[in-house]
PDB file of N, CA and C in Angstrom:
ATOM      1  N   UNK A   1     219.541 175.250 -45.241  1.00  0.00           N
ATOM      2  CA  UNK A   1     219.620 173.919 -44.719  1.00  0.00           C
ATOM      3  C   UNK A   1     218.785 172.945 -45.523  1.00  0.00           C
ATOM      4  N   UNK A   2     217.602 173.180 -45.676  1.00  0.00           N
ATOM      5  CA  UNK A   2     216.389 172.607 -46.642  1.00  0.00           C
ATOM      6  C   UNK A   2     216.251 173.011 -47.576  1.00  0.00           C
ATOM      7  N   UNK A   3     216.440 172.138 -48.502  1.00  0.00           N
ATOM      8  CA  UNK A   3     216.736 172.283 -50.215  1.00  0.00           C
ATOM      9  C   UNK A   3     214.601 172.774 -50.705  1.00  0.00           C
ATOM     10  N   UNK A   4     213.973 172.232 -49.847  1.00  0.00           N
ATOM     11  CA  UNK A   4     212.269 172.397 -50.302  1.00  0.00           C
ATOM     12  C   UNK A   4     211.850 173.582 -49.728  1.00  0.00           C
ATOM     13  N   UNK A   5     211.104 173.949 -50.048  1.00  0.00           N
ATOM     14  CA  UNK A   5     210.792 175.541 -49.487  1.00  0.00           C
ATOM     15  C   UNK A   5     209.886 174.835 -48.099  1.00  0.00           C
ATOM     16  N   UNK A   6     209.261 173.903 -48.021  1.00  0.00           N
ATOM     17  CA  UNK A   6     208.358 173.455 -46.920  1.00  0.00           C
ATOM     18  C   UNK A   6     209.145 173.098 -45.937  1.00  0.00           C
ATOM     19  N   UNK A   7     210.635 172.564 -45.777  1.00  0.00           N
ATOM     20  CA  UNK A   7     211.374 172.509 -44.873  1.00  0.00           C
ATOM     21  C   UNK A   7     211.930 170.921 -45.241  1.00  0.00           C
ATOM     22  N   UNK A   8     211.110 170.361 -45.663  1.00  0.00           N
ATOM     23  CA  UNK A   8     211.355 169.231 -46.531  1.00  0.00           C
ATOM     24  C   UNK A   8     212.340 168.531 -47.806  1.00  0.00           C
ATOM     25  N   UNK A   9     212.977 167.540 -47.555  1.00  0.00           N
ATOM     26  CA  UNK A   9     214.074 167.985 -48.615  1.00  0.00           C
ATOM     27  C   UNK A   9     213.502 166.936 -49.482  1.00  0.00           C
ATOM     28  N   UNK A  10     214.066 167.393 -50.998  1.00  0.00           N
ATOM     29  CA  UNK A  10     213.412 166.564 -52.465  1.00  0.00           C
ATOM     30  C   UNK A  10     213.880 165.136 -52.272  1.00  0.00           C
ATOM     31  N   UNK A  11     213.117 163.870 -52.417  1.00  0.00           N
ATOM     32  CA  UNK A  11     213.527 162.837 -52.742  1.00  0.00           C
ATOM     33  C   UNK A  11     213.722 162.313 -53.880  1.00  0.00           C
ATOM     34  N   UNK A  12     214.681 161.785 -54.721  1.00  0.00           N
ATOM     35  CA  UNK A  12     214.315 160.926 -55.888  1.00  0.00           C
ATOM     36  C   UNK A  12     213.110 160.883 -56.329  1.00  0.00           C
ATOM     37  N   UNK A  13     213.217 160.663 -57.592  1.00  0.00           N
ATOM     38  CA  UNK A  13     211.901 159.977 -58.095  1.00  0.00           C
ATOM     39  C   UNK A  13     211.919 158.518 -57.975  1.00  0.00           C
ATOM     40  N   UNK A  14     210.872 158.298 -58.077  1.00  0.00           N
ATOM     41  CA  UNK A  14     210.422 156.665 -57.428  1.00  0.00           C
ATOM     42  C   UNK A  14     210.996 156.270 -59.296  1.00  0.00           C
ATOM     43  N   UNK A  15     210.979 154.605 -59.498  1.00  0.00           N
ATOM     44  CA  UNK A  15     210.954 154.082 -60.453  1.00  0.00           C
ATOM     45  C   UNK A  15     209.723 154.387 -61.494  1.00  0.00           C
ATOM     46  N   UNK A  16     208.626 154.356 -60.503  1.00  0.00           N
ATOM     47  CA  UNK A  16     207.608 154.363 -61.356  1.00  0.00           C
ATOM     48  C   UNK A  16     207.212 155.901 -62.557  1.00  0.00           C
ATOM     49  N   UNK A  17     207.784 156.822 -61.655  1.00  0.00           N
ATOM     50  CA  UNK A  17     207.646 158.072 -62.110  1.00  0.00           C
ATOM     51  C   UNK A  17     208.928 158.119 -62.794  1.00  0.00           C
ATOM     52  N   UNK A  18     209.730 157.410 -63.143  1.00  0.00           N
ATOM     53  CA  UNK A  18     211.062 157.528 -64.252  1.00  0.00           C
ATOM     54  C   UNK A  18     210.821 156.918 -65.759  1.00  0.00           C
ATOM     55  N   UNK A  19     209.905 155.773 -65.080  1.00  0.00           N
ATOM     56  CA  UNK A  19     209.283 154.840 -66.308  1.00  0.00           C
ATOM     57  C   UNK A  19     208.539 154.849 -66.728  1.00  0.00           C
ATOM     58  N   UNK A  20     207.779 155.630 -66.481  1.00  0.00           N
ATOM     59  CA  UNK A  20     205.772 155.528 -66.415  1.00  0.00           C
ATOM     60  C   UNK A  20     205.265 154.463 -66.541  1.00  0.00           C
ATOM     61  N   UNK A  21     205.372 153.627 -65.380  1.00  0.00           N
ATOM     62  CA  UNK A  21     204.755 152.840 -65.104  1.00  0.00           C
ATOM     63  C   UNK A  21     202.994 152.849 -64.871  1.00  0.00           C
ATOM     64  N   UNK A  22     202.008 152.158 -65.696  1.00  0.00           N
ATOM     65  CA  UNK A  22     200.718 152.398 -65.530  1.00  0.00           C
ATOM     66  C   UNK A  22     200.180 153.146 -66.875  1.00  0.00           C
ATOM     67  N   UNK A  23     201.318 153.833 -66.898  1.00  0.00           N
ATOM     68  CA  UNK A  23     201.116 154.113 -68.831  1.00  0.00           C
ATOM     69  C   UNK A  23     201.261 153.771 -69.909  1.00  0.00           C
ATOM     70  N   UNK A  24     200.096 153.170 -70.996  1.00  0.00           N
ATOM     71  CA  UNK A  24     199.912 152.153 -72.156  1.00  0.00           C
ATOM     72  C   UNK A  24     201.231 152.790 -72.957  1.00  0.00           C
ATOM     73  N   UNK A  25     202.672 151.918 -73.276  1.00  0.00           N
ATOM     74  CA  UNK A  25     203.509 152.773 -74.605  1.00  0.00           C
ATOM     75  C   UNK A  25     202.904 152.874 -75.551  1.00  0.00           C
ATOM     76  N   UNK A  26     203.556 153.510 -76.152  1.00  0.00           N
ATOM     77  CA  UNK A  26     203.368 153.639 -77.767  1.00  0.00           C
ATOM     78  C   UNK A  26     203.606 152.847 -78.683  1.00  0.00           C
ATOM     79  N   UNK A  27     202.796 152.435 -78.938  1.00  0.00           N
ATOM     80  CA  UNK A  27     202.796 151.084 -80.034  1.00  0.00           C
ATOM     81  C   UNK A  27     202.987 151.486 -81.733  1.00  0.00           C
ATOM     82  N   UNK A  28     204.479 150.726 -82.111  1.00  0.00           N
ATOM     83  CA  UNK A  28     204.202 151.219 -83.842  1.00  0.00           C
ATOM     84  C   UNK A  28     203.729 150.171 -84.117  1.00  0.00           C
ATOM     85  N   UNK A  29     202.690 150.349 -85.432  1.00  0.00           N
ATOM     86  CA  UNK A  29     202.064 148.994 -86.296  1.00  0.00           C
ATOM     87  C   UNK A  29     203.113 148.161 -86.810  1.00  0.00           C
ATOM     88  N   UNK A  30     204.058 148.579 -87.149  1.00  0.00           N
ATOM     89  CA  UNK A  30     205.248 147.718 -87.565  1.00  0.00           C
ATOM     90  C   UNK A  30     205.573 146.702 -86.739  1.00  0.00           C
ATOM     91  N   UNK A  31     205.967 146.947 -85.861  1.00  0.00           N
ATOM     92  CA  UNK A  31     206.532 146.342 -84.244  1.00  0.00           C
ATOM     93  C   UNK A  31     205.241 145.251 -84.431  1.00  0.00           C
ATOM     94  N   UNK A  32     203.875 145.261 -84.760  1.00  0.00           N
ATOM     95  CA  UNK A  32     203.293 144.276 -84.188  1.00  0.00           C
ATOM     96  C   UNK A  32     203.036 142.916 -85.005  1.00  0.00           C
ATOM     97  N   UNK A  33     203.916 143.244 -86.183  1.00  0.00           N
ATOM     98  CA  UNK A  33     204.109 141.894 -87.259  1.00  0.00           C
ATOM     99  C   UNK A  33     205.561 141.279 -86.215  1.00  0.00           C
ATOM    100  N   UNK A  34     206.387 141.894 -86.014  1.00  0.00           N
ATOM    101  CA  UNK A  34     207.534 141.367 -84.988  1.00  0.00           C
ATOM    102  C   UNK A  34     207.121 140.771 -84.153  1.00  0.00           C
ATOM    103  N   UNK A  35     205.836 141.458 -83.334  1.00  0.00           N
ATOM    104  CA  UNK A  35     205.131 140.688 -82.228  1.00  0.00           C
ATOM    105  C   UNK A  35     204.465 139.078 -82.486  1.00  0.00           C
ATOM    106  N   UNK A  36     203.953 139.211 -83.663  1.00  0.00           N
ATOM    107  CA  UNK A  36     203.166 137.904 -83.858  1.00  0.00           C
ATOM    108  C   UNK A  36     203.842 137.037 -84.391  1.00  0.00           C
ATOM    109  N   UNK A  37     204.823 137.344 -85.380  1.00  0.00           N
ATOM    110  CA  UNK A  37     206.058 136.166 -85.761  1.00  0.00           C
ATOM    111  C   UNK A  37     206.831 135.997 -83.917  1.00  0.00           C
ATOM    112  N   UNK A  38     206.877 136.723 -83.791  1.00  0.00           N
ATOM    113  CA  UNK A  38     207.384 136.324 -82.201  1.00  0.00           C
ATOM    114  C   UNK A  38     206.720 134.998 -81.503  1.00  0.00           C
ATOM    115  N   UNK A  39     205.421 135.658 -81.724  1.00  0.00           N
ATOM    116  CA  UNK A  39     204.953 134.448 -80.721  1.00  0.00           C
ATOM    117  C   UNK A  39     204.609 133.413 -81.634  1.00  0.00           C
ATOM    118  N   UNK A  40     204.431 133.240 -82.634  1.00  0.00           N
ATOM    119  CA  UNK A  40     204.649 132.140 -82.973  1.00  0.00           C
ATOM    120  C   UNK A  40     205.416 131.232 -83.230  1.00  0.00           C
ATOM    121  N   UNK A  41     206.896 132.113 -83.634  1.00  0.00           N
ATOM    122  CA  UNK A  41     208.176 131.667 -83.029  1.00  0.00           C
ATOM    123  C   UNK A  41     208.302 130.321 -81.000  1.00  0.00           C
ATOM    124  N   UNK A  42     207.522 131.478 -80.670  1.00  0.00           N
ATOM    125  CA  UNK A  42     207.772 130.777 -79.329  1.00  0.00           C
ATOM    126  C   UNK A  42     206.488 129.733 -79.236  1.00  0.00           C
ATOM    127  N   UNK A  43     205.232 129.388 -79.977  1.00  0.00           N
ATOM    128  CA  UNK A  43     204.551 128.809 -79.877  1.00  0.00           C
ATOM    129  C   UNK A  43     205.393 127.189 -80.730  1.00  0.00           C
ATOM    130  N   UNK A  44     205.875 127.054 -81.690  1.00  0.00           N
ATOM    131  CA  UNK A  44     206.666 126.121 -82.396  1.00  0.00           C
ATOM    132  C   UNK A  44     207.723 125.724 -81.379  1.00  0.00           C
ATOM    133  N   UNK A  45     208.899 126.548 -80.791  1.00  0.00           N
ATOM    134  CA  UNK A  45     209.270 126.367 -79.696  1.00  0.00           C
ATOM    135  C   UNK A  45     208.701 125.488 -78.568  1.00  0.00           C
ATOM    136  N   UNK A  46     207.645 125.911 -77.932  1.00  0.00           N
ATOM    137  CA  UNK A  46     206.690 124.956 -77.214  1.00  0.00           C
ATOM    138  C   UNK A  46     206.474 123.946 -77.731  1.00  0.00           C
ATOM    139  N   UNK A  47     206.031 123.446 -79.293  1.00  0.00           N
ATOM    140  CA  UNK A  47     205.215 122.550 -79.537  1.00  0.00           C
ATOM    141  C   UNK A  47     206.880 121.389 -79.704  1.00  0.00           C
ATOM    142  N   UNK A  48     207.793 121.904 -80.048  1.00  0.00           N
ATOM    143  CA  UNK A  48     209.358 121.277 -79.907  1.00  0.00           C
ATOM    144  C   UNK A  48     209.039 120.623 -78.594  1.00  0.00           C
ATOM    145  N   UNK A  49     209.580 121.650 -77.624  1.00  0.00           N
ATOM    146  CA  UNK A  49     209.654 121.103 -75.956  1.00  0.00           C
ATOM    147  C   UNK A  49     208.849 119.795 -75.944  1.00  0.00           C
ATOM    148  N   UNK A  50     207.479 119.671 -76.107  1.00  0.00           N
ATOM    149  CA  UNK A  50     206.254 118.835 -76.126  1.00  0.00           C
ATOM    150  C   UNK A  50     206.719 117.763 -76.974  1.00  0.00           C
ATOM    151  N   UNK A  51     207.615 117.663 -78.277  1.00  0.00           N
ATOM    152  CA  UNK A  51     207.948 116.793 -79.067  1.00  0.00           C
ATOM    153  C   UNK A  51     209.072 115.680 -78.007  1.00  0.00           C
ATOM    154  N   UNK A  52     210.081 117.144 -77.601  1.00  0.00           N
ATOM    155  CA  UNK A  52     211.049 116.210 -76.933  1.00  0.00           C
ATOM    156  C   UNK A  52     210.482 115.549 -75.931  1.00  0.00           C
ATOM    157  N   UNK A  53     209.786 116.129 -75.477  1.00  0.00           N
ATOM    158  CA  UNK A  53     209.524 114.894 -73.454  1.00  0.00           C
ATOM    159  C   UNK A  53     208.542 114.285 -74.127  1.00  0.00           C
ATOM    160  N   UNK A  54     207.996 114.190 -74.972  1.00  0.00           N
ATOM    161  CA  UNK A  54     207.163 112.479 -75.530  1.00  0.00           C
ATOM    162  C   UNK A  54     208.178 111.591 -75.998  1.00  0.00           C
ATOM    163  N   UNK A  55     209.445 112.164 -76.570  1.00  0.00           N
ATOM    164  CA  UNK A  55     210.187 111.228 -77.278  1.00  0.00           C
ATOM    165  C   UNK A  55     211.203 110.631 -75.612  1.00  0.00           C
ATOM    166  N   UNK A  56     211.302 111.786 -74.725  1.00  0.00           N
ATOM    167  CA  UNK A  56     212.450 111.249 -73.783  1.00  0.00           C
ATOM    168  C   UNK A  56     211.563 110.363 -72.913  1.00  0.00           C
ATOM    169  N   UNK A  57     210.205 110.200 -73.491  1.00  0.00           N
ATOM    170  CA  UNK A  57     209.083 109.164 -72.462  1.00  0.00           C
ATOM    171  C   UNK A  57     209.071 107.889 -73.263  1.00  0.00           C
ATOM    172  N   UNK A  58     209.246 107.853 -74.354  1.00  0.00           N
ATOM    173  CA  UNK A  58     209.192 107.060 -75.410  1.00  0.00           C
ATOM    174  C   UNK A  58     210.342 105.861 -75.016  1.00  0.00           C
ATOM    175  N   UNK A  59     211.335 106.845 -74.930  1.00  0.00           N
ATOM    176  CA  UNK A  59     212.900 106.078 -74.707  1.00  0.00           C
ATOM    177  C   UNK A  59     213.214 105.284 -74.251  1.00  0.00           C
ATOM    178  N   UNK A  60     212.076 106.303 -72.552  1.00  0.00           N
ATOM    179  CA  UNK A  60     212.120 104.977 -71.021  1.00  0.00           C
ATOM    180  C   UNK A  60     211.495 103.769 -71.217  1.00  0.00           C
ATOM    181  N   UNK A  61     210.354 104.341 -72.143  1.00  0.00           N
ATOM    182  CA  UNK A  61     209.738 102.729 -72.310  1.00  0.00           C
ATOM    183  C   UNK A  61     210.432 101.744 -72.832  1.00  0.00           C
ATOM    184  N   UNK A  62     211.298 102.262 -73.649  1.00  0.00           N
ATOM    185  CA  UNK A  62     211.654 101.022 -74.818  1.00  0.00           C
ATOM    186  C   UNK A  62     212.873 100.764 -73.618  1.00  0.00           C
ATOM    187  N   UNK A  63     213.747 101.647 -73.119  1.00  0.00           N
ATOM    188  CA  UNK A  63     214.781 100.783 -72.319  1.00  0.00           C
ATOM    189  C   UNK A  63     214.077  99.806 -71.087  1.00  0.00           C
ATOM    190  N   UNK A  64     212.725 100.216 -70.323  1.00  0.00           N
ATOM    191  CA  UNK A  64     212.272  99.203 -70.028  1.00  0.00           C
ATOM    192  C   UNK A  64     211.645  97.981 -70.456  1.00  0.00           C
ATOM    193  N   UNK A  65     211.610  98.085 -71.520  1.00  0.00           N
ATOM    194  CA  UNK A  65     210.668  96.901 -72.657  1.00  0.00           C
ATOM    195  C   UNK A  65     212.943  95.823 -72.739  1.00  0.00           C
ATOM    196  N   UNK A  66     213.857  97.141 -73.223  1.00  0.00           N
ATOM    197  CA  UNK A  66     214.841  95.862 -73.235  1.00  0.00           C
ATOM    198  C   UNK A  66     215.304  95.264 -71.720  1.00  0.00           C
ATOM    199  N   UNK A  67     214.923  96.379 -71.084  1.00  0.00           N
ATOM    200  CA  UNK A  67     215.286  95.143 -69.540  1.00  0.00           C
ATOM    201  C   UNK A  67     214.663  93.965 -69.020  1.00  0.00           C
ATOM    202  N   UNK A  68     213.656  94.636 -69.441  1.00  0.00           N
ATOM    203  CA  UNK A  68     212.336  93.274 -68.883  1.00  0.00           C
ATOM    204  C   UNK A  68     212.635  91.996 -69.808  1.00  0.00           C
ATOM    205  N   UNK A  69     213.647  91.783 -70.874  1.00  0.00           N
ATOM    206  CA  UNK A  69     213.747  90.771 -72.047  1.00  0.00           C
ATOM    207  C   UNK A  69     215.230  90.322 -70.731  1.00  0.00           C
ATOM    208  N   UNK A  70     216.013  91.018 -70.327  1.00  0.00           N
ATOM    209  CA  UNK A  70     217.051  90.116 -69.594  1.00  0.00           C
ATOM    210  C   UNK A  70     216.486  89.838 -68.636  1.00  0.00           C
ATOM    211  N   UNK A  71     215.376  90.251 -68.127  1.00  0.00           N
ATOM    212  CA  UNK A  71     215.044  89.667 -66.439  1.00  0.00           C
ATOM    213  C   UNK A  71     213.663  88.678 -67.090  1.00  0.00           C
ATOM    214  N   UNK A  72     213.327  88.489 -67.927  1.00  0.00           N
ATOM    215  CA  UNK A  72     212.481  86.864 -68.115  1.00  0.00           C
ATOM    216  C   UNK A  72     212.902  86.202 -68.940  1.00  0.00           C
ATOM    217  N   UNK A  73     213.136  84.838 -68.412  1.00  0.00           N
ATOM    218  CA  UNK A  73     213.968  83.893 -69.149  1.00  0.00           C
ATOM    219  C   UNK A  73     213.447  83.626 -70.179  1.00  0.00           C
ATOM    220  N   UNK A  74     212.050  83.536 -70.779  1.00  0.00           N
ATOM    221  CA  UNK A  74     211.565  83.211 -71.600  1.00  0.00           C
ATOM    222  C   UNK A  74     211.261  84.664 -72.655  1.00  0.00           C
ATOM    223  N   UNK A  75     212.230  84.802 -73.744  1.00  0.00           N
ATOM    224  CA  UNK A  75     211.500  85.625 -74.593  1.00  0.00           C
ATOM    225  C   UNK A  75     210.424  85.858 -75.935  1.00  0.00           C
ATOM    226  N   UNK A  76     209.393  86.521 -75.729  1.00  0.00           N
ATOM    227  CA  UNK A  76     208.381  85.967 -76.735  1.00  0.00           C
ATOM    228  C   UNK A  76     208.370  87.054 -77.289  1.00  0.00           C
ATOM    229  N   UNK A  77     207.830  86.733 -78.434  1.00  0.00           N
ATOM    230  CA  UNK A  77     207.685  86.900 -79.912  1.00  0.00           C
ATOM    231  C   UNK A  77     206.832  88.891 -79.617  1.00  0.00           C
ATOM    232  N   UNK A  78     205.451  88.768 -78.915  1.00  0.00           N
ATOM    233  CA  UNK A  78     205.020  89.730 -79.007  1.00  0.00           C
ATOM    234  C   UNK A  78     205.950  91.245 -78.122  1.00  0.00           C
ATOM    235  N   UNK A  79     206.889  90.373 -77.322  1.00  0.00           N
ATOM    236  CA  UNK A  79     207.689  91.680 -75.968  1.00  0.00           C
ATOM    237  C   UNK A  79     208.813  91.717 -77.534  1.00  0.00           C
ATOM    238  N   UNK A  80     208.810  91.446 -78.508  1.00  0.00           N
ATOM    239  CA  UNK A  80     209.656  91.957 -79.528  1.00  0.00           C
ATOM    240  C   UNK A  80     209.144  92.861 -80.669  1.00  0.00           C
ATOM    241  N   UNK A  81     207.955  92.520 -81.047  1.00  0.00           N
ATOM    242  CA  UNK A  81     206.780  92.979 -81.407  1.00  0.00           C
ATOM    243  C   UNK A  81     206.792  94.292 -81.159  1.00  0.00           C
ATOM    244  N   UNK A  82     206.650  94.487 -79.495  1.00  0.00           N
ATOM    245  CA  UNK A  82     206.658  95.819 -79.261  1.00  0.00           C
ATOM    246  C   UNK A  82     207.364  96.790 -79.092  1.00  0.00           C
ATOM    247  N   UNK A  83     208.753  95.969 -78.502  1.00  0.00           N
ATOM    248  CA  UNK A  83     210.185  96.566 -79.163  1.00  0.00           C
ATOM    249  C   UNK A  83     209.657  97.147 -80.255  1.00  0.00           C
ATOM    250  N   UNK A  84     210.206  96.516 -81.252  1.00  0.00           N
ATOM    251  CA  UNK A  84     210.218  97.133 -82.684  1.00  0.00           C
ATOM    252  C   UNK A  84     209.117  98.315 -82.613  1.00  0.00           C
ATOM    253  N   UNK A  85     208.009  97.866 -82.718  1.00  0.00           N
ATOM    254  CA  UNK A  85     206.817  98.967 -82.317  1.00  0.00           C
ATOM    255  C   UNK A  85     207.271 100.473 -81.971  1.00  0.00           C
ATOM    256  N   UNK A  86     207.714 100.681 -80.462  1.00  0.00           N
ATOM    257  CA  UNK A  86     207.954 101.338 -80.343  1.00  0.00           C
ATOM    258  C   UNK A  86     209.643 101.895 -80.727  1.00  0.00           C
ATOM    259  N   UNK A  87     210.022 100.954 -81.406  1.00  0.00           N
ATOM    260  CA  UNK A  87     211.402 101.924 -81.742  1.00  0.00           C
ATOM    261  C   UNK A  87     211.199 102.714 -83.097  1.00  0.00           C
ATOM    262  N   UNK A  88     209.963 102.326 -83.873  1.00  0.00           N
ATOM    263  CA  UNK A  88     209.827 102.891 -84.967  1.00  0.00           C
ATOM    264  C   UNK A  88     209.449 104.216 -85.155  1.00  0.00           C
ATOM    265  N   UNK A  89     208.234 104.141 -83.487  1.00  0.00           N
ATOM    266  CA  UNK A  89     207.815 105.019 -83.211  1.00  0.00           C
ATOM    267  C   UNK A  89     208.643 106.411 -83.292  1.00  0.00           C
ATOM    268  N   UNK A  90     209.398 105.966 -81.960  1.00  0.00           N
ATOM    269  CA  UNK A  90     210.500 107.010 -81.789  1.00  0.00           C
ATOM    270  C   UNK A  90     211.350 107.378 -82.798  1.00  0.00           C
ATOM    271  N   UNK A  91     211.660 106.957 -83.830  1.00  0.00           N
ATOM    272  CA  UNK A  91     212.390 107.445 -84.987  1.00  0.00           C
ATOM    273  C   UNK A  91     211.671 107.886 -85.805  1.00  0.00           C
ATOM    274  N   UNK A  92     210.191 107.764 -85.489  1.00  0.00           N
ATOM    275  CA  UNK A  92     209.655 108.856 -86.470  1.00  0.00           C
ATOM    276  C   UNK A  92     209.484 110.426 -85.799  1.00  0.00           C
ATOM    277  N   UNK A  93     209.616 110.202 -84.444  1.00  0.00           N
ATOM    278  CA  UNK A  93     209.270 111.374 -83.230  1.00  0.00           C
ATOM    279  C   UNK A  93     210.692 111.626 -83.546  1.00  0.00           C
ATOM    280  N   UNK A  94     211.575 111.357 -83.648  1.00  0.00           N
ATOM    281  CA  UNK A  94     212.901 112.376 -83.789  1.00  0.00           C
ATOM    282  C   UNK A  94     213.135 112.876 -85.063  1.00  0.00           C
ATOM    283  N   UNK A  95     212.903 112.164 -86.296  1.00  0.00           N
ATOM    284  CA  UNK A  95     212.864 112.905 -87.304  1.00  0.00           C
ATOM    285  C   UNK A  95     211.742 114.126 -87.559  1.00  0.00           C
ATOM    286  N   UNK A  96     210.157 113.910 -86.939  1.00  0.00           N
ATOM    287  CA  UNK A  96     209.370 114.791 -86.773  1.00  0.00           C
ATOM    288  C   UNK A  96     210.501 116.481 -86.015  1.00  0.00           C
ATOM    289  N   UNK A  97     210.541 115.912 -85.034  1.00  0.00           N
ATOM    290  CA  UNK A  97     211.619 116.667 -83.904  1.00  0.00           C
ATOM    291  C   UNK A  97     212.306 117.550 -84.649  1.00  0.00           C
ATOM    292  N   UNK A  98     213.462 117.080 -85.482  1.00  0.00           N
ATOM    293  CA  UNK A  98     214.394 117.370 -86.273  1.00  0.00           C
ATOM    294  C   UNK A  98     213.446 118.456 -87.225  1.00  0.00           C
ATOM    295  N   UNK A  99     212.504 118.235 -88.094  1.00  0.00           N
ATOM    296  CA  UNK A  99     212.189 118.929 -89.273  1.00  0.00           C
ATOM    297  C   UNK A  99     211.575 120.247 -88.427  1.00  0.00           C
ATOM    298  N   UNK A 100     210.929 120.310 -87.577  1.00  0.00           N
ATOM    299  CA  UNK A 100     210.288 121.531 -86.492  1.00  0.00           C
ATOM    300  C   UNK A 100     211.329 122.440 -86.076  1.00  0.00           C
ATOM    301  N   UNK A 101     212.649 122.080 -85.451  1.00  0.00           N
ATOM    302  CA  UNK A 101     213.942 122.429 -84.941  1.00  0.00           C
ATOM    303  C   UNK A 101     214.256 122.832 -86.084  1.00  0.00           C
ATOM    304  N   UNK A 102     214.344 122.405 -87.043  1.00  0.00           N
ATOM    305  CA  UNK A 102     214.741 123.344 -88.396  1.00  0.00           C
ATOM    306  C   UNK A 102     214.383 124.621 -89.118  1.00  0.00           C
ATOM    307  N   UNK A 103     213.112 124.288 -89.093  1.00  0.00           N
ATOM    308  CA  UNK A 103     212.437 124.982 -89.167  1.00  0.00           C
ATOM    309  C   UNK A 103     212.485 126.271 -88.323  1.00  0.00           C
ATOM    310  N   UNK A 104     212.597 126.131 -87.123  1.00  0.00           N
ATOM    311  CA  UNK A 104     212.989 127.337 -86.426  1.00  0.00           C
ATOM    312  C   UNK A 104     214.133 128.010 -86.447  1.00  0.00           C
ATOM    313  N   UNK A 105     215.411 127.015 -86.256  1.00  0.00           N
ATOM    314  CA  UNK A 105     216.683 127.554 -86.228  1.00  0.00           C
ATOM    315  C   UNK A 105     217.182 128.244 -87.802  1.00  0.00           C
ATOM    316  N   UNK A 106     216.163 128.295 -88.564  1.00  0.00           N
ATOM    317  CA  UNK A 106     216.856 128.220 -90.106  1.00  0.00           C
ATOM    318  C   UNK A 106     215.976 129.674 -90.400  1.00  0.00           C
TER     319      UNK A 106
END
């Protein structure tokens, strides 16, 4: 009737005892040049992400810098000023953008 001699029948092994879980793998030295181009792979990655949401913050400003020119009747010299300002900005943040993204994808 009972597959265990105690009367008890065998259960599965748990996950942990299939995987050895709690036990350091085996590490080849090779694998750990993969590891560090890895993460630096994903560190450039990050520093991308960080490029884009300054530039998609950049954007809002300048589309609020051109709204604020239709909602005051009077337009001056310096709310153009900063237009320009910041549109230069941002085209240097997307070409920055661009050469990083290359850099990775290539």
């Amino acid at each position: 009737m009972s597959s265990a001699p105690n009367g008890r029948k065998n259960r599965p092994r748990s996950a942990g005892n299939i995987f050895q879980i709690g036990k350091a793998p085996y590490r080849d030295p090779e694998r750990r040049e993969s590891t560090e181009s890895t993460r630096k792979a994903q560190r450039a990655v990050a520093d991308c992400r960080m490029i884009v949401q300054e530039f998609n913050t950049l954007v809002a400003l300048y589309r609020e810098l051109v709204i604020s020119i239709g909602e005051i009747s009077v337009d001056c010299p310096s709310l153009r000023a900063e237009m320009h300002k910041t549109r230069t900005k941002g085209c240097e943040m997307a070409r920055a953008a661009n050469q990083s993204l290359s850099v990775i994808s290539g």
